[in-house]
N, C-alpha and C. Protein backbone atom coordinates (compact mmCIF):
# COMPACT_ATOMS: atom_id res chain seq x y z
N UNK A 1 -3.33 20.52 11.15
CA UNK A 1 -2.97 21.05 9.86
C UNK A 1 -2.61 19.90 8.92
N UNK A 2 -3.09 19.75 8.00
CA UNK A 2 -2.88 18.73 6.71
C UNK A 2 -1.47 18.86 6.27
N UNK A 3 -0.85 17.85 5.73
CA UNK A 3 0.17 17.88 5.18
C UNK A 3 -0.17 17.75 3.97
N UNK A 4 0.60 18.05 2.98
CA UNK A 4 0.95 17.94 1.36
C UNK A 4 1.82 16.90 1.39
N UNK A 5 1.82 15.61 1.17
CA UNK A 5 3.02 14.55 0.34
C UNK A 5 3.84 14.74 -0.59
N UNK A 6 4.86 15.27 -1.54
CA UNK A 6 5.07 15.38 -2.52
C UNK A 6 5.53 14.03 -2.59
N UNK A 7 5.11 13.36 -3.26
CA UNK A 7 5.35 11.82 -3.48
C UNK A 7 6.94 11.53 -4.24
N UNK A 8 7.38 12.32 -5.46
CA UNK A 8 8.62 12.05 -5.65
C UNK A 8 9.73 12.65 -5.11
N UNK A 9 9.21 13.53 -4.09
CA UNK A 9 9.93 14.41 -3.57
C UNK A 9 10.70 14.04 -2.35
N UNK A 10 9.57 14.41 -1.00
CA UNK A 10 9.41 14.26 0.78
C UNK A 10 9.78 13.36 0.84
N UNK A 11 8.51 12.22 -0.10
CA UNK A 11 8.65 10.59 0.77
C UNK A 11 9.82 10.16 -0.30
N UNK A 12 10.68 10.13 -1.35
CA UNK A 12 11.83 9.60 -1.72
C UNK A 12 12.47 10.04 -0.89
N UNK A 13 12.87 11.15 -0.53
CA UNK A 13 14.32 11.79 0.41
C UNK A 13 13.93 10.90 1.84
N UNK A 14 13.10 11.35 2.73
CA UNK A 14 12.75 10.39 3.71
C UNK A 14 12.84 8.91 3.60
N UNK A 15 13.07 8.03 2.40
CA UNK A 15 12.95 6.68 2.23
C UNK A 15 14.73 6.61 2.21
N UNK A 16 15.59 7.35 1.13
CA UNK A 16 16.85 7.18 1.25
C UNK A 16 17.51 7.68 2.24
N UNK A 17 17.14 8.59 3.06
CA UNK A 17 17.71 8.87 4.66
C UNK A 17 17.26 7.46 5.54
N UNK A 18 16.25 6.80 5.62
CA UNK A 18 16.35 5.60 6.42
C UNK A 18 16.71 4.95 5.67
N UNK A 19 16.88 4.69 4.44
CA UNK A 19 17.93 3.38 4.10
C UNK A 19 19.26 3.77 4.32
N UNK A 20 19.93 5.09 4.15
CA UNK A 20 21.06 5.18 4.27
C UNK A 20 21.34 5.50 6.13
N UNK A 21 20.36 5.41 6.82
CA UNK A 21 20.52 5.52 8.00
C UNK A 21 20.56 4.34 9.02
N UNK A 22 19.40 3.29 8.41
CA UNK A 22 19.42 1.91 9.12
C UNK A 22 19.50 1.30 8.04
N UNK A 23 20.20 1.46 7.03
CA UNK A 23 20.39 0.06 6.01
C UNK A 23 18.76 -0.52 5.91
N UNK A 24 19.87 -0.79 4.55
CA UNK A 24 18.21 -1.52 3.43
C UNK A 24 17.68 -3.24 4.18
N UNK A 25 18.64 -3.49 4.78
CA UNK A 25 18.40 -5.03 5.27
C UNK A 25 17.07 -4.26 6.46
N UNK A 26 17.70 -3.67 7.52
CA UNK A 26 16.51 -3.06 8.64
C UNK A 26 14.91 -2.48 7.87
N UNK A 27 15.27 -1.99 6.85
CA UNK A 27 13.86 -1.17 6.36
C UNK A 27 13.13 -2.26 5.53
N UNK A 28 13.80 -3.61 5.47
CA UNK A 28 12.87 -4.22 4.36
C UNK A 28 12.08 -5.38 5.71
N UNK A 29 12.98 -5.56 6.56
CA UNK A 29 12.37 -6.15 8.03
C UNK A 29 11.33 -5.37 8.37
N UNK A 30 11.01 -3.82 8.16
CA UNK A 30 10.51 -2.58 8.73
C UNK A 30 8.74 -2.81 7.48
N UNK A 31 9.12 -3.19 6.59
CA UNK A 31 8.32 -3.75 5.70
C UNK A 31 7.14 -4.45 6.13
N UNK A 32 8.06 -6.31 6.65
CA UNK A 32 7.65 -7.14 6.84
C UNK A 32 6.69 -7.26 8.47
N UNK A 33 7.06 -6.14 9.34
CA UNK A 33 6.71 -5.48 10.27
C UNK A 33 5.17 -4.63 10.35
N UNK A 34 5.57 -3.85 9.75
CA UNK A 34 4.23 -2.99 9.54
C UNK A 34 3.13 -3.48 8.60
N UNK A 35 3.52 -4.57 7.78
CA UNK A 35 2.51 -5.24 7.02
C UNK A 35 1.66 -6.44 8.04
N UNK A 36 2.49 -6.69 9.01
CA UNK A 36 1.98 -7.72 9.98
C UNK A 36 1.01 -6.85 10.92
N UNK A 37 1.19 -5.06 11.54
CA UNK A 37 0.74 -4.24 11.66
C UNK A 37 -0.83 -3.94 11.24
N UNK A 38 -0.74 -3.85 10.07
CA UNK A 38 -1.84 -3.29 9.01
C UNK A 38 -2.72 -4.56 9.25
N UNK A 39 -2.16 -5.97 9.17
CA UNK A 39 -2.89 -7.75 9.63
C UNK A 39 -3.68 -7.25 10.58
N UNK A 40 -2.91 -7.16 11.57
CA UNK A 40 -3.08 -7.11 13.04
C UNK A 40 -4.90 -6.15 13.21
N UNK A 41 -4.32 -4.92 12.98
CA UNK A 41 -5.02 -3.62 13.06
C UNK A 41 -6.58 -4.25 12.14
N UNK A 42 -6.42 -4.75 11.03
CA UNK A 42 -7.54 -5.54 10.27
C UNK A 42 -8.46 -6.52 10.80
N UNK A 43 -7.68 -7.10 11.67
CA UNK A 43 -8.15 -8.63 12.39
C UNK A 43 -9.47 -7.99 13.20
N UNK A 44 -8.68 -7.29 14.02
CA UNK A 44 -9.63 -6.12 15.28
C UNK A 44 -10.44 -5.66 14.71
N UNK A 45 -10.62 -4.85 13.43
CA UNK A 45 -11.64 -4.15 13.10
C UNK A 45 -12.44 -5.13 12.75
N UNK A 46 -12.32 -6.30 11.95
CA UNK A 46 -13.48 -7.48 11.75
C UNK A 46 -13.84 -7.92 12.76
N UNK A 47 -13.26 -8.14 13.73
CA UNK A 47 -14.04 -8.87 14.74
C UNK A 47 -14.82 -8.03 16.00
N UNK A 48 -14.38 -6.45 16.13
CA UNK A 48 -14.83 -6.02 17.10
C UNK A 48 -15.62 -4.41 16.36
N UNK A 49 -15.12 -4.08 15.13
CA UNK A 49 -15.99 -3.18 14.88
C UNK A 49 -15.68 -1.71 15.40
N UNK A 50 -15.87 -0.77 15.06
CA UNK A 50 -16.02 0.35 15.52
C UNK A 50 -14.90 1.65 15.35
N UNK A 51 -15.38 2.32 14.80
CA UNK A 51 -14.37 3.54 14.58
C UNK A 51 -12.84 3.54 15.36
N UNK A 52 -12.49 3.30 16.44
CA UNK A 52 -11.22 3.28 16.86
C UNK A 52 -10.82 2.49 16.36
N UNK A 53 -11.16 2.07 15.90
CA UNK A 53 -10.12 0.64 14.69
C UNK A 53 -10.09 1.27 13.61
N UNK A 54 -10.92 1.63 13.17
CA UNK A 54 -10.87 2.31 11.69
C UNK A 54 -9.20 3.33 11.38
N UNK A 55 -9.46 4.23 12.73
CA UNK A 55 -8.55 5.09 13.35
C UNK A 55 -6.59 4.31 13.03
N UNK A 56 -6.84 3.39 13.77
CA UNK A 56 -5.40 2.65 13.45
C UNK A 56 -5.07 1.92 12.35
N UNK A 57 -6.22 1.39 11.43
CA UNK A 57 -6.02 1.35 10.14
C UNK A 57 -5.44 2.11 9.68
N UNK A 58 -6.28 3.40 9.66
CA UNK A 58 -5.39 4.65 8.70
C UNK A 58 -3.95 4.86 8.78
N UNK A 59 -3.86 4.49 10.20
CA UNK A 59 -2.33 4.64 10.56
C UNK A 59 -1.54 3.33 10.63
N UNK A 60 -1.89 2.71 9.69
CA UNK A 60 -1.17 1.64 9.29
C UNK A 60 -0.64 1.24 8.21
N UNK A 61 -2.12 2.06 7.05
CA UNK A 61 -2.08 2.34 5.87
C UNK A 61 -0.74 3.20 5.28
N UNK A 62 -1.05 4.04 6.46
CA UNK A 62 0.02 5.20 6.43
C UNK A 62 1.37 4.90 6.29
N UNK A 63 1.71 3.97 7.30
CA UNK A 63 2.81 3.62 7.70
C UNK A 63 3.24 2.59 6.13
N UNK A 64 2.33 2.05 6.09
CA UNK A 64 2.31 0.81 4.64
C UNK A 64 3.14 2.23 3.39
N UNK A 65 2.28 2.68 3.62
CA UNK A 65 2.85 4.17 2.17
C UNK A 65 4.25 3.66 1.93
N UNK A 66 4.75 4.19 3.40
CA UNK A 66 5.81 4.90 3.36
C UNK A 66 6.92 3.66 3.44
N UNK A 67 6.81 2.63 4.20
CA UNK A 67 8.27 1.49 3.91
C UNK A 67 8.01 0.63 2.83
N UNK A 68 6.81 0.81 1.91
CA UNK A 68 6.31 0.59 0.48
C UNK A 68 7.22 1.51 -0.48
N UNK A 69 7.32 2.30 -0.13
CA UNK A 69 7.78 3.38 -0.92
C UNK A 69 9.70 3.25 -0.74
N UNK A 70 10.01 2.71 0.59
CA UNK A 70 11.53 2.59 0.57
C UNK A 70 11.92 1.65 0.02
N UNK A 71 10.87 0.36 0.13
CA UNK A 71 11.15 -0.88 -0.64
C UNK A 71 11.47 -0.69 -1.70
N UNK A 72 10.58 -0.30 -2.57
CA UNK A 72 10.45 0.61 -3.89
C UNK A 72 12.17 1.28 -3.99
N UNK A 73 11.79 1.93 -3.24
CA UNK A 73 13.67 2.77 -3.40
C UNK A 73 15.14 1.66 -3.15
N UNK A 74 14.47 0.77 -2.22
CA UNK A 74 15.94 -0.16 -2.42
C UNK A 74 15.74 -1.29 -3.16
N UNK A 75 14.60 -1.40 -4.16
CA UNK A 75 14.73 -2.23 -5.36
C UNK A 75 15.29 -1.05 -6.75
N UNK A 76 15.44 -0.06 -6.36
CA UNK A 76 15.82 0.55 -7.12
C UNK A 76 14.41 1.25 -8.58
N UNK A 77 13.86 0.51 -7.99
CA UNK A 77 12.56 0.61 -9.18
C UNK A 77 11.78 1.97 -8.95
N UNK A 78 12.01 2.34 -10.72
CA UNK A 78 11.65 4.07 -10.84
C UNK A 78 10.08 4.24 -11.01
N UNK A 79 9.49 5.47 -10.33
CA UNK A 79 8.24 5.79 -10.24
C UNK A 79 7.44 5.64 -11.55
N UNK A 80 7.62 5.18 -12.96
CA UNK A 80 7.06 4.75 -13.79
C UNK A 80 7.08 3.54 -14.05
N UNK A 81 7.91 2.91 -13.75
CA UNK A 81 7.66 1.46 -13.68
C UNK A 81 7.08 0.90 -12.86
N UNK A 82 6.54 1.43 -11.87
CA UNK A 82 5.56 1.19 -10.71
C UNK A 82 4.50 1.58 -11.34
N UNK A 83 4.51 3.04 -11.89
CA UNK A 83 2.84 3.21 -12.21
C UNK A 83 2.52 2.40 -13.33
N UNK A 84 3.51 1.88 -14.25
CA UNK A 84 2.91 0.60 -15.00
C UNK A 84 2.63 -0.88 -14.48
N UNK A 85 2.92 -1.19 -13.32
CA UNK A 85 2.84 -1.86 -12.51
C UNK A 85 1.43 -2.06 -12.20
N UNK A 86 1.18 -0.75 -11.56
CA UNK A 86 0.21 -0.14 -10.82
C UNK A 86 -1.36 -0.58 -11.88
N UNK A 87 -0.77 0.35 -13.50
CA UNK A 87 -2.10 0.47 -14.14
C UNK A 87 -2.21 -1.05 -14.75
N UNK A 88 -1.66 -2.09 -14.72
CA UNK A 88 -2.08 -3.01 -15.44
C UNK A 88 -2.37 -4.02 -14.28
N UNK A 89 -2.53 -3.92 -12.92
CA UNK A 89 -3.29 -4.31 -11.70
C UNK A 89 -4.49 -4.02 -11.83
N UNK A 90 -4.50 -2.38 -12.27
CA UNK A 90 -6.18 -2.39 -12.02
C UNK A 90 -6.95 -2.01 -13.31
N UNK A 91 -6.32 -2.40 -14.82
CA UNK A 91 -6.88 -2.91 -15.58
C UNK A 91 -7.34 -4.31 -15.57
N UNK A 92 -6.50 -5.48 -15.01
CA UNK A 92 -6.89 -6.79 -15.05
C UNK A 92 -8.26 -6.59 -13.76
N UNK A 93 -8.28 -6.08 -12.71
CA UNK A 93 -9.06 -6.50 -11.90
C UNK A 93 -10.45 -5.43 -12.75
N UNK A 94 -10.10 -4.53 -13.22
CA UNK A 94 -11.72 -4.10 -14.09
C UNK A 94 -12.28 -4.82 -15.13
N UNK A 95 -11.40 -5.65 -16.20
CA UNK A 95 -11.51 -6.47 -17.01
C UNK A 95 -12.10 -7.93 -16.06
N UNK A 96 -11.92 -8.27 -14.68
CA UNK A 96 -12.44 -9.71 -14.08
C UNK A 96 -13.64 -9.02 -13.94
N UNK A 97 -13.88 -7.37 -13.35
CA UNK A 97 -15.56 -7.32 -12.88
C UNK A 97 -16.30 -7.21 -14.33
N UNK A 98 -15.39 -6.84 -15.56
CA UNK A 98 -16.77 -7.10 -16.55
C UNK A 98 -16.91 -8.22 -16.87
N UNK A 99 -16.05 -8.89 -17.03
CA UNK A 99 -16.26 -10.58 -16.84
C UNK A 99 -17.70 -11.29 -16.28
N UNK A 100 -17.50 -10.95 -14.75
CA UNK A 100 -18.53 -11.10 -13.78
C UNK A 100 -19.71 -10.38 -13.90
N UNK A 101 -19.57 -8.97 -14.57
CA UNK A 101 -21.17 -8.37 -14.79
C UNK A 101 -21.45 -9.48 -15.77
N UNK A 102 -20.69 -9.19 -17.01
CA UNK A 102 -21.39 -10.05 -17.86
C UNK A 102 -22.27 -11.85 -17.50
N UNK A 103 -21.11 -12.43 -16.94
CA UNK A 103 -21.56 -13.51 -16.31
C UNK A 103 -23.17 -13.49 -15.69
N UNK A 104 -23.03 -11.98 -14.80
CA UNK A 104 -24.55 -12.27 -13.76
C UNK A 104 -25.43 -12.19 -14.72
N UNK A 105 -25.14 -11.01 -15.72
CA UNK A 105 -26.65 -10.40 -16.53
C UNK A 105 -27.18 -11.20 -17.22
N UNK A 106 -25.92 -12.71 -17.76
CA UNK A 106 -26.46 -13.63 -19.10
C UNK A 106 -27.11 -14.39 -17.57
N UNK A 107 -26.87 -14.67 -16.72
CA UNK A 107 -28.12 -15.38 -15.63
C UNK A 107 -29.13 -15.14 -15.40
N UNK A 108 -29.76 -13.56 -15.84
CA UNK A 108 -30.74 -12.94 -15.51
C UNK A 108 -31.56 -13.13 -17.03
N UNK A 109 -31.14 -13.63 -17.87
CA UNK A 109 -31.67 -13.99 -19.03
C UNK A 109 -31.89 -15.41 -19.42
C-alpha cells in the first residue's frame, strides 16, 4: 500500500520527534551517515549494475528525504526559503544547459 507524505506535515513532526528524541547533534551525524549510504549504494550500482542496486538506491534516497528534511528543521530554515533555495538551483543549472545548447548549435554552423 502506498503512502501519502504530507511533506509539511508527517515528515516535519517525525523530524522534531527525532531531534527532540536523539538530539540535533545525533541526527546531523545521522545526515553525514546516510549520505555516505546513498555513496556507498551508488558506487555498487556503477560498477556492478543491475536492478538490486537500483532497489537500495531508492532506499537511500529515501532515507536522504528524510534526515535532509531534519537538518532543514534543526537549521531552523522554513519551507520557503528552501523552495527559494531550491528554484534558483535549478534555474542556474537550466540557464548552464542553454548556454551549452547554444554553444553546440553555433558549432554546427
Amino acid at each position: 500500500m502506498a503512502m501519502t507524505i504530507h511533506y509539511s506535515n508527517d515528515l516535519d513532526a517525525l523530524s522534531d520527534r527525532t531531534i527532540e528524541y536523539w538530539g540535533a547533534s545525533a541526527q546531523t551525524d545521522m545526515v553525514i551517515e546516510e549520505a555516505s549510504e546513498l555513496i556507498k549504494a551508488l558506487c555498487k550500482w556503477k560498477r556492478y549494475g543491475g536492478v538490486e542496486h537500483e532497489g537500495k538506491i531508492l532506499d537511500e534516497i529515501a532515507d536522504m528525504y528524510v534526515v535532509l528534511n531534519t537538518l532543514k528543521r534543526i537549521m531552523k530554515v522554513p519551507h520557503e526559503d528552501m523552495e527559494l533555495y531550491i528554484a534558483a538551483k535549478v534555474s542556474r543549472t537550466n540557464q548552464r544547459l542553454d548556454e551549452e545548447d547554444d554553444v553546440i548549435e553555433d558549432m554546427h554552423y
